[in-house]
PDB file of N, CA and C in Angstrom:
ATOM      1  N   UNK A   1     -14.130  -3.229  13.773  1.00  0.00           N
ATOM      2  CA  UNK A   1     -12.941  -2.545  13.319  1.00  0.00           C
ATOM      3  C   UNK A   1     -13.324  -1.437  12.361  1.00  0.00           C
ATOM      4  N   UNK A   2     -12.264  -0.102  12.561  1.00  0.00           N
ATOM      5  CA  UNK A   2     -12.771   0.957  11.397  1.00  0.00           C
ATOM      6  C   UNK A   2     -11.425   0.897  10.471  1.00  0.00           C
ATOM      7  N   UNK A   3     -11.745   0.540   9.363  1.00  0.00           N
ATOM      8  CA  UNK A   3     -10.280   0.593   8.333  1.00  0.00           C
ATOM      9  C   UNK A   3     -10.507   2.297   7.726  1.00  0.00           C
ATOM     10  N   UNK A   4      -9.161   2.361   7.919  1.00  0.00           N
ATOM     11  CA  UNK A   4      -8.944   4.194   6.929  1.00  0.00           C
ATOM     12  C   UNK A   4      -8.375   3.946   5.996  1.00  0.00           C
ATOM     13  N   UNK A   5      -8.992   3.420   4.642  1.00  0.00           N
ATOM     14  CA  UNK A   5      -8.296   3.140   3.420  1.00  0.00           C
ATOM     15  C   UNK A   5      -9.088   4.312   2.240  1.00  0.00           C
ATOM     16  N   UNK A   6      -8.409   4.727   1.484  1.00  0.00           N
ATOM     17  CA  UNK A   6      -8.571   5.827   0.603  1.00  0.00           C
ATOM     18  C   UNK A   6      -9.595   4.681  -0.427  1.00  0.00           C
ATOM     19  N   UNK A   7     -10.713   4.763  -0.901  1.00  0.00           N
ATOM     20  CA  UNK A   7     -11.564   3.994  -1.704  1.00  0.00           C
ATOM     21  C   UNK A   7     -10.564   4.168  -3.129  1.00  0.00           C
ATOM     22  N   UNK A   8     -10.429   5.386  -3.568  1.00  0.00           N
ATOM     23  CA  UNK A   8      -9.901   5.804  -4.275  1.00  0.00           C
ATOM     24  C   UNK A   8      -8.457   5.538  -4.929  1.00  0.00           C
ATOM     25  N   UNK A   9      -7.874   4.881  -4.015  1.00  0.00           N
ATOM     26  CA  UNK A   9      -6.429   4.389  -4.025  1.00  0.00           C
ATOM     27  C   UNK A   9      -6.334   3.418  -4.311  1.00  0.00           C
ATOM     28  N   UNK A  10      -5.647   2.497  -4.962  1.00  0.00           N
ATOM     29  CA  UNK A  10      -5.062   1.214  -4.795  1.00  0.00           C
ATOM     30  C   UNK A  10      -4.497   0.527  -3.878  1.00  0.00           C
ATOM     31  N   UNK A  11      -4.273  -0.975  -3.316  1.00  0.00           N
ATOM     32  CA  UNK A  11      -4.204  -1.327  -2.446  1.00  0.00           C
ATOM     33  C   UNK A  11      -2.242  -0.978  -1.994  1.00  0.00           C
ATOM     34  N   UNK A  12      -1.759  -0.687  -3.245  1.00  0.00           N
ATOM     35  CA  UNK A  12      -0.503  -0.281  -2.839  1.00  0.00           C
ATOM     36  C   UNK A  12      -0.116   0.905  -2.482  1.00  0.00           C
ATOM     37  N   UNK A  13      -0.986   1.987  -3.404  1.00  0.00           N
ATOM     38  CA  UNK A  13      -0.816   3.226  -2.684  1.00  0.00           C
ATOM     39  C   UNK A  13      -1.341   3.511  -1.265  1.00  0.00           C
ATOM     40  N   UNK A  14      -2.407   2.628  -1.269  1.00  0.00           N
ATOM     41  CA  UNK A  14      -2.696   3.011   0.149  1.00  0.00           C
ATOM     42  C   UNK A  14      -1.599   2.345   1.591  1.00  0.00           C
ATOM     43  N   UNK A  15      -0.925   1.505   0.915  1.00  0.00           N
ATOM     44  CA  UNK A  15       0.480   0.911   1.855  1.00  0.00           C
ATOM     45  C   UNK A  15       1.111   2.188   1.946  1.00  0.00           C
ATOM     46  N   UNK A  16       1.275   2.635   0.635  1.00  0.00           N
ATOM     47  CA  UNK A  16       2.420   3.503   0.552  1.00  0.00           C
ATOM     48  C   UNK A  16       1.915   4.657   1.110  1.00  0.00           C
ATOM     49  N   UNK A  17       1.008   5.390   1.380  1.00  0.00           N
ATOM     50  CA  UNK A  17       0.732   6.848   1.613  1.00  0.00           C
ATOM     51  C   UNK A  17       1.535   7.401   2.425  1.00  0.00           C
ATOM     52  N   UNK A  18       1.022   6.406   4.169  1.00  0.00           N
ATOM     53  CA  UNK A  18       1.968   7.224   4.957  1.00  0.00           C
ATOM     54  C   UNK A  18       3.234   7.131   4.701  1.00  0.00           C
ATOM     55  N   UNK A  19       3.719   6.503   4.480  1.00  0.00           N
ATOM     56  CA  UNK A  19       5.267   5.725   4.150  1.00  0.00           C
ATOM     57  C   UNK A  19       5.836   6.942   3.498  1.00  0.00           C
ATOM     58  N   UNK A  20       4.871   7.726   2.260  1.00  0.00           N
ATOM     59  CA  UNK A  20       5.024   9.340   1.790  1.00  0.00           C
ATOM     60  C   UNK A  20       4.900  10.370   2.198  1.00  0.00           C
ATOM     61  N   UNK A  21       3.730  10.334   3.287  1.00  0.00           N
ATOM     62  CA  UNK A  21       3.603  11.495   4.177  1.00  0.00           C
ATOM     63  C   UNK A  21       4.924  11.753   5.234  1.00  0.00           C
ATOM     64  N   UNK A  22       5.494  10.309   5.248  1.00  0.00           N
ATOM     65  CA  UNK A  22       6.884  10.631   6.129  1.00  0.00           C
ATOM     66  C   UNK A  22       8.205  11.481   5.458  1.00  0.00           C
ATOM     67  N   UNK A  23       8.210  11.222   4.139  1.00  0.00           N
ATOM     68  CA  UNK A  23       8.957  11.561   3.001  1.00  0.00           C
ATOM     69  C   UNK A  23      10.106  10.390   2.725  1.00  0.00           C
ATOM     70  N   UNK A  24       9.415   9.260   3.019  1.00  0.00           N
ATOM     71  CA  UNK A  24      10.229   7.492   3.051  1.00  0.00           C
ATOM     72  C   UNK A  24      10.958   8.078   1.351  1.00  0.00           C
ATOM     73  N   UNK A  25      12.270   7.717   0.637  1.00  0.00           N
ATOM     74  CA  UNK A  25      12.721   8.089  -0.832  1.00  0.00           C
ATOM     75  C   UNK A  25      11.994   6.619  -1.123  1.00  0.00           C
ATOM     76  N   UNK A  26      11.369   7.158  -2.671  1.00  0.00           N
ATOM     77  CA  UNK A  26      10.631   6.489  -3.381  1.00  0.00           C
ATOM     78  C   UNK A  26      11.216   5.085  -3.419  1.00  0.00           C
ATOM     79  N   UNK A  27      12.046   4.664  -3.659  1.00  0.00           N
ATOM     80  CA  UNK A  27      12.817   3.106  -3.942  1.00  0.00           C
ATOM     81  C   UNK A  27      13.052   2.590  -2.258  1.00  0.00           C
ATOM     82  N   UNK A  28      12.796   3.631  -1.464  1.00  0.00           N
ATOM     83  CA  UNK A  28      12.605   2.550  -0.065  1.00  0.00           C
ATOM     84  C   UNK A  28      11.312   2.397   0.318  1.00  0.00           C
ATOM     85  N   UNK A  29      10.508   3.211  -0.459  1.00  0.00           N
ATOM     86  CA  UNK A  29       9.260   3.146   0.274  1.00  0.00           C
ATOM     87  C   UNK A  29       8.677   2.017  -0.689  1.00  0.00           C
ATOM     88  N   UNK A  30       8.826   1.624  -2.037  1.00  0.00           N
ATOM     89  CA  UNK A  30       8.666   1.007  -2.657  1.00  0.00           C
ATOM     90  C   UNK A  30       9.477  -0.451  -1.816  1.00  0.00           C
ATOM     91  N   UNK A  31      10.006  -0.434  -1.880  1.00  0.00           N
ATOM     92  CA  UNK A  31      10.884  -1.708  -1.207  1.00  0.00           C
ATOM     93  C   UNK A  31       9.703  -2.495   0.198  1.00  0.00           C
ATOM     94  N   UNK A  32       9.498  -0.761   1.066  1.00  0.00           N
ATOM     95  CA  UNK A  32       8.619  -2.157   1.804  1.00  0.00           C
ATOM     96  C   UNK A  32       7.570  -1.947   1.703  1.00  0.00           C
ATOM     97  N   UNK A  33       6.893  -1.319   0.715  1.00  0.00           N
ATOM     98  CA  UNK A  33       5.672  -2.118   0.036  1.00  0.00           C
ATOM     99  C   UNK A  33       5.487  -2.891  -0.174  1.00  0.00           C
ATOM    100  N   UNK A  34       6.397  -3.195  -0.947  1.00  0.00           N
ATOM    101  CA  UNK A  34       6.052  -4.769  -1.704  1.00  0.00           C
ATOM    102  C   UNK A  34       6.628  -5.863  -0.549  1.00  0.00           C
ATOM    103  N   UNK A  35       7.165  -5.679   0.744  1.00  0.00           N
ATOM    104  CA  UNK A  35       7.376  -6.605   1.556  1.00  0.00           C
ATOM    105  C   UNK A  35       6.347  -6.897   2.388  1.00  0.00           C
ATOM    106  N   UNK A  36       5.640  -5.875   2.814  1.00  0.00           N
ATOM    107  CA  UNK A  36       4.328  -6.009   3.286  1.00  0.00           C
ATOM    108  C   UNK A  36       3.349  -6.458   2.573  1.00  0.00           C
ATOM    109  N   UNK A  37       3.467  -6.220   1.335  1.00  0.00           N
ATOM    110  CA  UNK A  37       2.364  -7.047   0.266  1.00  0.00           C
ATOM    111  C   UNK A  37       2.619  -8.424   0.669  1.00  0.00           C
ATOM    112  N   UNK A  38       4.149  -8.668   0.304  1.00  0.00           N
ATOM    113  CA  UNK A  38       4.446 -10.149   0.717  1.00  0.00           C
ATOM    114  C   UNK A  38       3.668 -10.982   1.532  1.00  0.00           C
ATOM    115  N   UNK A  39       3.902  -9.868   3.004  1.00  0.00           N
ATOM    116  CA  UNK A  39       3.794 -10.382   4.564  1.00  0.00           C
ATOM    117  C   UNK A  39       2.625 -11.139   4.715  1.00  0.00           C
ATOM    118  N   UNK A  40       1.277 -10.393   3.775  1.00  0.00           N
ATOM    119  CA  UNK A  40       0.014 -10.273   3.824  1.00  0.00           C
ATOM    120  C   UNK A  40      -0.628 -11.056   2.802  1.00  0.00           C
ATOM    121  N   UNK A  41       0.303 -11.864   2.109  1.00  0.00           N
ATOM    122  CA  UNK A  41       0.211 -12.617   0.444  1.00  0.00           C
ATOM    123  C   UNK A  41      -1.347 -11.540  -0.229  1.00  0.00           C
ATOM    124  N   UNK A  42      -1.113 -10.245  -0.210  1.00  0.00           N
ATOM    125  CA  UNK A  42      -1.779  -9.583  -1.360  1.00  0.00           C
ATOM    126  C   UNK A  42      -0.791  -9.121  -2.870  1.00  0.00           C
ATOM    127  N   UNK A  43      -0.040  -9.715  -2.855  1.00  0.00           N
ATOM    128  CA  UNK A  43       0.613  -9.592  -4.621  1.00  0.00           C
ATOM    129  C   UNK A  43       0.157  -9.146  -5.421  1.00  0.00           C
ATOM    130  N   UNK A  44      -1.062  -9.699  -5.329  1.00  0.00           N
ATOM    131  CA  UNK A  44      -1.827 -10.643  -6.754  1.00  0.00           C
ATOM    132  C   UNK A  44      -3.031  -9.311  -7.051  1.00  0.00           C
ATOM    133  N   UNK A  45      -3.022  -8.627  -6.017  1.00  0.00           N
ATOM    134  CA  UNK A  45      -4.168  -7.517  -6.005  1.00  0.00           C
ATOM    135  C   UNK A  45      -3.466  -6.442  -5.649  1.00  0.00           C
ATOM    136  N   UNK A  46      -2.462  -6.193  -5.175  1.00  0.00           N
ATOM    137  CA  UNK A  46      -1.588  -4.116  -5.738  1.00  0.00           C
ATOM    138  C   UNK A  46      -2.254  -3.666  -6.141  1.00  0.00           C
ATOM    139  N   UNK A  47      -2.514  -3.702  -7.592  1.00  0.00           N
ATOM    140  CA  UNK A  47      -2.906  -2.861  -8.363  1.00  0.00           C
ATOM    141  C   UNK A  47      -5.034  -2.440  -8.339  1.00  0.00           C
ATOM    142  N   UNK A  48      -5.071  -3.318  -7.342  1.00  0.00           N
ATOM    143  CA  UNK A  48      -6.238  -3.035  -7.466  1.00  0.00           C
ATOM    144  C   UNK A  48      -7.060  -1.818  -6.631  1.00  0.00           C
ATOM    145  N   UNK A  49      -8.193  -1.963  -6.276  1.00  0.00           N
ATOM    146  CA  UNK A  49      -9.242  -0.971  -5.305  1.00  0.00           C
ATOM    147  C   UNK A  49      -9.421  -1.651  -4.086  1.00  0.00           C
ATOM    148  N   UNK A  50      -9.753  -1.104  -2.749  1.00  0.00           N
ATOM    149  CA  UNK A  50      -9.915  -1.728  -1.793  1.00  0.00           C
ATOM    150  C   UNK A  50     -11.487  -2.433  -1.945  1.00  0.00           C
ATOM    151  N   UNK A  51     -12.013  -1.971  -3.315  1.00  0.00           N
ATOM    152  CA  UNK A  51     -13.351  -2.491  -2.640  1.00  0.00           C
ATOM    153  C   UNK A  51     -13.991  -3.458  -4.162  1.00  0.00           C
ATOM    154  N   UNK A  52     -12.741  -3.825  -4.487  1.00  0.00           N
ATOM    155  CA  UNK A  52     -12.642  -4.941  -5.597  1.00  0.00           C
ATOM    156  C   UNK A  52     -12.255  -6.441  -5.446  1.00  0.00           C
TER     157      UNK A  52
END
């Protein structure tokens, strides 16, 4: 598998990017962020690096 994750990003911004590149409004794109965080039980790491 090739993952395209921004090293640089956090694991939420990198949910969120395209979700921004679409122009998703901030409080929906936020909304299913954090549902997909859910989906995936990464909560606990959002805030982190993909390579942490």
């Amino acid at each position: 598998q090739r993952y395209s994750l921004f090293p640089h990003l956090s694991v939420r911004d990198n949910i969120a990017f395209p979700l921004a590149i679409r122009k998703l409004p901030a409080a929906e794109r936020e909304k299913k962020v954090d549902a997909m965080l859910k989906l995936v039980q990464l909560e606990e790491f959002a805030h982190r690096r993909p390579s942490q």
